[in-house]
PDB file of N, CA and C in Angstrom:
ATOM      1  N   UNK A   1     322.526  91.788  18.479  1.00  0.00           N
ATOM      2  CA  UNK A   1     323.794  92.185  19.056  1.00  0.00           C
ATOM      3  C   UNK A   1     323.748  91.963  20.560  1.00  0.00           C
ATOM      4  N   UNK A   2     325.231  91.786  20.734  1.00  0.00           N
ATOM      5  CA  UNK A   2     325.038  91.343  22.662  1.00  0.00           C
ATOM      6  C   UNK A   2     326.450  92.352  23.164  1.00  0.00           C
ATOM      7  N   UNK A   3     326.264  92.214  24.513  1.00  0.00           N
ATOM      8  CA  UNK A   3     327.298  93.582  24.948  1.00  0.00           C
ATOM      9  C   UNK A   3     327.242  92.883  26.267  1.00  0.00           C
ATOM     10  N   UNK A   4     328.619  92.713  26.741  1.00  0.00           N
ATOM     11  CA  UNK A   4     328.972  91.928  27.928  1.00  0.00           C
ATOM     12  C   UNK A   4     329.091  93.699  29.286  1.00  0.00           C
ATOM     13  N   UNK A   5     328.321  93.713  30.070  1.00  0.00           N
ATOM     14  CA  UNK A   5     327.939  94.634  31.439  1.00  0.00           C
ATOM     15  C   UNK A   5     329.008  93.856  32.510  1.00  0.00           C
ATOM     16  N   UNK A   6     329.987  94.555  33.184  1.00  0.00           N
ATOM     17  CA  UNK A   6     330.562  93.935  34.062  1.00  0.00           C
ATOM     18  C   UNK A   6     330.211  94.618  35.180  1.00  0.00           C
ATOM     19  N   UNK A   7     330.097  94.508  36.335  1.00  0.00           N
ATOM     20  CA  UNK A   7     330.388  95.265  37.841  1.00  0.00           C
ATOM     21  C   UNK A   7     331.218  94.910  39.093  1.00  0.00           C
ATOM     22  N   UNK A   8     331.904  96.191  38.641  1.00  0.00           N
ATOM     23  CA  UNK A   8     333.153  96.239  39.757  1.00  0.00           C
ATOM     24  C   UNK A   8     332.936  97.283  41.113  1.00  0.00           C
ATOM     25  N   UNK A   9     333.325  96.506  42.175  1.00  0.00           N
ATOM     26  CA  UNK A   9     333.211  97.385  43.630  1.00  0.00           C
ATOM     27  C   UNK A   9     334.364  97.765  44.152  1.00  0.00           C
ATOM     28  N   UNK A  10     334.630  98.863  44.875  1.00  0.00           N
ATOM     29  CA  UNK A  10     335.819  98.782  45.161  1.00  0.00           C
ATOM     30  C   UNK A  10     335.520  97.180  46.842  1.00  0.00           C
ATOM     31  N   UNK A  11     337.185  96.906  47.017  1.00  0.00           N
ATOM     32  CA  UNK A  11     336.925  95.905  48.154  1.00  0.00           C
ATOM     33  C   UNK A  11     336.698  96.182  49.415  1.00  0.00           C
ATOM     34  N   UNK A  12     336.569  97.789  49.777  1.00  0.00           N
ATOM     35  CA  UNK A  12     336.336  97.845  51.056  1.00  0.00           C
ATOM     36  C   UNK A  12     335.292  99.079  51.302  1.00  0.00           C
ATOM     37  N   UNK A  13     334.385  99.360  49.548  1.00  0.00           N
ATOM     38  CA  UNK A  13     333.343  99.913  50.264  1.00  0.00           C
ATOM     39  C   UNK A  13     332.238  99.695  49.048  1.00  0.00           C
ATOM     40  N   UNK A  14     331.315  98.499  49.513  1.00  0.00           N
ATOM     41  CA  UNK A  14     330.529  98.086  48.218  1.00  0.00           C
ATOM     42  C   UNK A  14     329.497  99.147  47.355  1.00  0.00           C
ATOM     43  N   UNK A  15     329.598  99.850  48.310  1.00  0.00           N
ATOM     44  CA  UNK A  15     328.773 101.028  47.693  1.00  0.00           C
ATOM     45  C   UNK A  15     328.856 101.901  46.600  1.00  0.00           C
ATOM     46  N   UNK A  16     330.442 101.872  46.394  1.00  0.00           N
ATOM     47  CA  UNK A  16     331.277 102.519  45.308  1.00  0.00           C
ATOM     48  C   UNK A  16     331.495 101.571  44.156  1.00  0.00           C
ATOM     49  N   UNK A  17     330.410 101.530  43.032  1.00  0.00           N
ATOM     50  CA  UNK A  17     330.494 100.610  42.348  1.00  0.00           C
ATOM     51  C   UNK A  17     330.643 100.690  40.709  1.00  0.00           C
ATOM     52  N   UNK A  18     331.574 100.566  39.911  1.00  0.00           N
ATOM     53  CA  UNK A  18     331.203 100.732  38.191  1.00  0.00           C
ATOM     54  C   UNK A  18     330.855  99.630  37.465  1.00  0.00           C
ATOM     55  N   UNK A  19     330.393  99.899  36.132  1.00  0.00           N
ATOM     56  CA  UNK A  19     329.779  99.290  35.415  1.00  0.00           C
ATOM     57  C   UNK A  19     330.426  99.221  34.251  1.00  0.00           C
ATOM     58  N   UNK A  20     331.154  98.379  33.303  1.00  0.00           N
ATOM     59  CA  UNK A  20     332.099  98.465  32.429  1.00  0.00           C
ATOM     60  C   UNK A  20     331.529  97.716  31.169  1.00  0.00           C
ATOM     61  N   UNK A  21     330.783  98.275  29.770  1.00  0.00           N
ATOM     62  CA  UNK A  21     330.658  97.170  28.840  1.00  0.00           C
ATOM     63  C   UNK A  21     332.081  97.182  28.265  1.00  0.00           C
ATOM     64  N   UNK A  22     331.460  95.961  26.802  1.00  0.00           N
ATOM     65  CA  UNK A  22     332.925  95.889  26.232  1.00  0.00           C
ATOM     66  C   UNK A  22     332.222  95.268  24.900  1.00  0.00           C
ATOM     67  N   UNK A  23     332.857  95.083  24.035  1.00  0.00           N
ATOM     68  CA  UNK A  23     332.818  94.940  23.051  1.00  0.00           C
ATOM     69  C   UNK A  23     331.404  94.315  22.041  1.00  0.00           C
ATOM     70  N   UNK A  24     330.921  94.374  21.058  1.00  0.00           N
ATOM     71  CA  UNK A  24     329.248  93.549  21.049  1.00  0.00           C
ATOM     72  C   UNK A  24     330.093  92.183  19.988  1.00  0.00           C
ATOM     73  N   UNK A  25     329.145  91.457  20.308  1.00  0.00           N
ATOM     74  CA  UNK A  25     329.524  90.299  19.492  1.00  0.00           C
ATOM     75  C   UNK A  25     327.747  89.513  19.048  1.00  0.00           C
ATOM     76  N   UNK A  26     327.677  88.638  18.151  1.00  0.00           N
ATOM     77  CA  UNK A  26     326.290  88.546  17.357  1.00  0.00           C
ATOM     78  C   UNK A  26     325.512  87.473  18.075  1.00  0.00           C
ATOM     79  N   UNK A  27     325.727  86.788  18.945  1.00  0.00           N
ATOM     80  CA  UNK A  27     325.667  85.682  19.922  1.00  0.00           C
ATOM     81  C   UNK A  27     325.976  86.025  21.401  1.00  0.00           C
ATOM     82  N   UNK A  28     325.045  85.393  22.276  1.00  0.00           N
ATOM     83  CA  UNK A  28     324.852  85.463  23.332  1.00  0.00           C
ATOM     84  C   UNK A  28     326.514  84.478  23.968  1.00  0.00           C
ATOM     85  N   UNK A  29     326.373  83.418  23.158  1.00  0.00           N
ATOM     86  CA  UNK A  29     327.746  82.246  23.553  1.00  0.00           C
ATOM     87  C   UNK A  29     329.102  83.250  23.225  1.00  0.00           C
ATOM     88  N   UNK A  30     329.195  83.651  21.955  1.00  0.00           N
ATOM     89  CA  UNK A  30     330.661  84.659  21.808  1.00  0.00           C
ATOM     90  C   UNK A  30     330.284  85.119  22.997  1.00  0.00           C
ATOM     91  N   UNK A  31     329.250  85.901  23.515  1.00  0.00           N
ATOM     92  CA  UNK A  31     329.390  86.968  24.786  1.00  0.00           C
ATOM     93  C   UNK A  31     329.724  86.264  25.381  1.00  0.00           C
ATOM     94  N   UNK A  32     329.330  85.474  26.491  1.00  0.00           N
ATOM     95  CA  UNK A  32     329.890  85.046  27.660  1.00  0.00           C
ATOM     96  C   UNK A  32     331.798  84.594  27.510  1.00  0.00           C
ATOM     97  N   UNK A  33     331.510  84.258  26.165  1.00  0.00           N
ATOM     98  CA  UNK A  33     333.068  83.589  26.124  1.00  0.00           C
ATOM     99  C   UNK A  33     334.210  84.375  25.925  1.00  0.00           C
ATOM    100  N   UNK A  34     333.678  85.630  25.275  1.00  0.00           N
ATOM    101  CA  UNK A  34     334.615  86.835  25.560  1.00  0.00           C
ATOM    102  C   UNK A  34     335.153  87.599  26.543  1.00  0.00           C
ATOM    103  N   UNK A  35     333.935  87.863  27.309  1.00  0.00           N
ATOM    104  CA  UNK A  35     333.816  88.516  28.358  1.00  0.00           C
ATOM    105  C   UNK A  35     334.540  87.135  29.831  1.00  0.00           C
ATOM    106  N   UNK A  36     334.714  85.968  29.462  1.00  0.00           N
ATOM    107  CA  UNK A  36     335.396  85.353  30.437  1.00  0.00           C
ATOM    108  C   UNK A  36     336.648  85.293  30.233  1.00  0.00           C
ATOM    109  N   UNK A  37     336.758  84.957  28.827  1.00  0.00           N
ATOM    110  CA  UNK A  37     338.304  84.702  28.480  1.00  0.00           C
ATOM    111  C   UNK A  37     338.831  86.066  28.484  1.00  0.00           C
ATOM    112  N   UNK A  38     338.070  87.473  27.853  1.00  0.00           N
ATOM    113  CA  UNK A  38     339.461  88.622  27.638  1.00  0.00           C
ATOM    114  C   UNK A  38     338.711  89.260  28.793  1.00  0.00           C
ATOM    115  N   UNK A  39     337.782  89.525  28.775  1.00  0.00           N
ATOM    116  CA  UNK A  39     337.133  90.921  29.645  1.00  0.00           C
ATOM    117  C   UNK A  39     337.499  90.535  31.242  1.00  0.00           C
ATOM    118  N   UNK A  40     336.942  89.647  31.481  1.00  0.00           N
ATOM    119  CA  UNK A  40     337.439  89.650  32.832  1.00  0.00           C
ATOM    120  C   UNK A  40     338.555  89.332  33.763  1.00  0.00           C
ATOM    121  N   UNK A  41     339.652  88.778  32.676  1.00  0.00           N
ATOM    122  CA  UNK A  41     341.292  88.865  33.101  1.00  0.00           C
ATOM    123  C   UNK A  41     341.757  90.511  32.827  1.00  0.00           C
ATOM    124  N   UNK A  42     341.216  91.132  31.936  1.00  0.00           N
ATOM    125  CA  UNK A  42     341.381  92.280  31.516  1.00  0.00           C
ATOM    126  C   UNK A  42     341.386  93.392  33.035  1.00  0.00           C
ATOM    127  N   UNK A  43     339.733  93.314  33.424  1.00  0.00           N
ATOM    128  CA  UNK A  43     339.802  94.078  34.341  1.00  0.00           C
ATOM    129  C   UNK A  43     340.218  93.435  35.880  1.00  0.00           C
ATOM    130  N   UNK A  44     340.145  92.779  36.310  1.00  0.00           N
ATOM    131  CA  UNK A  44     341.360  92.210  37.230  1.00  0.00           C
ATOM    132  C   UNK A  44     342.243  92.852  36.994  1.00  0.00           C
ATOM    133  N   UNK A  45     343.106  93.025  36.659  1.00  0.00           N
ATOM    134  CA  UNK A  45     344.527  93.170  36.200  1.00  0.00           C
ATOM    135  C   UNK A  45     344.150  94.956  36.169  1.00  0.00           C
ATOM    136  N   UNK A  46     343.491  95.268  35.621  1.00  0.00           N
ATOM    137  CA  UNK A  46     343.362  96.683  35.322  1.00  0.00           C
ATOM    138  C   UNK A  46     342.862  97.265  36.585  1.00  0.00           C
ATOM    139  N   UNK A  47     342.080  97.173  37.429  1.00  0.00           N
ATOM    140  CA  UNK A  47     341.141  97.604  38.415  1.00  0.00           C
ATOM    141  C   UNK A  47     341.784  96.633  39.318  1.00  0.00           C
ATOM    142  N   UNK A  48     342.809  96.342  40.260  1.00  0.00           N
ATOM    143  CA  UNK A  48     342.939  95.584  41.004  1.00  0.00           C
ATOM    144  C   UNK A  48     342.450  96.222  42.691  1.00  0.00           C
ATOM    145  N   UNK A  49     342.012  97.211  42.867  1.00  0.00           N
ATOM    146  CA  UNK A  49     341.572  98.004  43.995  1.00  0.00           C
ATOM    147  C   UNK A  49     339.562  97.115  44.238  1.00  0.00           C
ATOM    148  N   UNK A  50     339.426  96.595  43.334  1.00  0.00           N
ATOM    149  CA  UNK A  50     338.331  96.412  42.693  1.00  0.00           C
ATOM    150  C   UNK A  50     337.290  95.047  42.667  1.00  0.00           C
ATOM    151  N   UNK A  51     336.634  94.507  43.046  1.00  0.00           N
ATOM    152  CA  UNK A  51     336.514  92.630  42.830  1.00  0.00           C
ATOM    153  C   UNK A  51     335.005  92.920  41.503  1.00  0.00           C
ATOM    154  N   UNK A  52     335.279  92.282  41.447  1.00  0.00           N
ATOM    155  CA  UNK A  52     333.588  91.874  40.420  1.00  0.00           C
ATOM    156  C   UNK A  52     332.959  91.195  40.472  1.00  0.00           C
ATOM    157  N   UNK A  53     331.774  91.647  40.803  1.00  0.00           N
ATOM    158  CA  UNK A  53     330.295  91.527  41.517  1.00  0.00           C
ATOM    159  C   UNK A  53     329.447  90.462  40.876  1.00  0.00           C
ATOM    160  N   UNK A  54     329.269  90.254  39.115  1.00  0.00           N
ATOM    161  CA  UNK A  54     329.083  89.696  38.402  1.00  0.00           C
ATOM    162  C   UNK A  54     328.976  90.299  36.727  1.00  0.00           C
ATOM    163  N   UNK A  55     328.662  89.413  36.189  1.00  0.00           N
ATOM    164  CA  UNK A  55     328.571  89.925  34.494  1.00  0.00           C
ATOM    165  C   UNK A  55     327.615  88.982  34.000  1.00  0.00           C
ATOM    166  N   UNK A  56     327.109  90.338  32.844  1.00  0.00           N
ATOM    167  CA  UNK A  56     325.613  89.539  32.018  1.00  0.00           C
ATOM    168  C   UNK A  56     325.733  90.440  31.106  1.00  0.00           C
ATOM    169  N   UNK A  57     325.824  89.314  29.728  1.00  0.00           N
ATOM    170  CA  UNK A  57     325.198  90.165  27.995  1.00  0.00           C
ATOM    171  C   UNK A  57     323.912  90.228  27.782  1.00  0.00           C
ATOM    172  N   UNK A  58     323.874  91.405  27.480  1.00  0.00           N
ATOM    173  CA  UNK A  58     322.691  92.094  27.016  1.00  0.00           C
ATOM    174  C   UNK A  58     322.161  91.952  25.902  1.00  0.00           C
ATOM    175  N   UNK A  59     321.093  91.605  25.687  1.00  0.00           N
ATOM    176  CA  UNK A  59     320.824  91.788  23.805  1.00  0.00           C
ATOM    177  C   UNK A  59     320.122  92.862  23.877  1.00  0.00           C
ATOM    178  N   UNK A  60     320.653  93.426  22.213  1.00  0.00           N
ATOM    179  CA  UNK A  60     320.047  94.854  22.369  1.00  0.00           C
ATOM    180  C   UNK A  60     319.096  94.529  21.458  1.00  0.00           C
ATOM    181  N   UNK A  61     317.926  95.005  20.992  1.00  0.00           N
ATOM    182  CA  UNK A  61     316.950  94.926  19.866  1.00  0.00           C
ATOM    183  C   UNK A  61     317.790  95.899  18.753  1.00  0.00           C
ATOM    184  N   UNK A  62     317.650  95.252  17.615  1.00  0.00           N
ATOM    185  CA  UNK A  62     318.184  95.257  16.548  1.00  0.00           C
ATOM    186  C   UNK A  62     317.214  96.376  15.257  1.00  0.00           C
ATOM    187  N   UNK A  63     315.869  96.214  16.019  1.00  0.00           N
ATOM    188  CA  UNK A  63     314.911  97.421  15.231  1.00  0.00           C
ATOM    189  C   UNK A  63     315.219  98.989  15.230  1.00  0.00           C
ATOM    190  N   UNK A  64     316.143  99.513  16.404  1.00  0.00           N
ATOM    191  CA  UNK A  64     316.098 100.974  16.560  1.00  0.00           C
ATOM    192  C   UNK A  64     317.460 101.331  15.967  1.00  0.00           C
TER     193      UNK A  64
END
C-alpha cells in the first residue's frame, strides 16, 4: 500500500507547516498520479493561504 504525504506552509511564515495524506492506492505510479492529478489541485484550491513544499508516497509494510 502507498499513501501520498503532502506539505503545506503557510506563505508568509514557513514555520507554520501541515502535513496532509490522502487516499492509499497499491502502486507507487497510481500514487504519484493521484496525488498530482486530484490531491494537489485539491489542496491549492482548498488551502489557498498555503504553497506546497513538496509530496512523497509512502509504502507502508503490508506485514503489521
Amino acid at each position: 500500500m502507498w499513501t501520498p504525504i503532502v506539505l503545506l506552509c503557510l506563505t508568509t511564515n514557513l514555520t507554520e507547516c501541515i502535513a496532509i495524506g490522502g487516499p492509499i492506492a497499491f502502486d507507487e505510479e497510481s500514487c504519484i498520479e493521484s496525488v498530482k492529478e486530484v490531491g494537489l489541485p485539491y489542496l491549492k484550491q482548498k488551502h489557498t493561504d498555503k504553497v506546497i513544499h513538496g509530496y512523497q508516497c509512502i509504502q507502508w509494510n503490508q506485514d503489521t
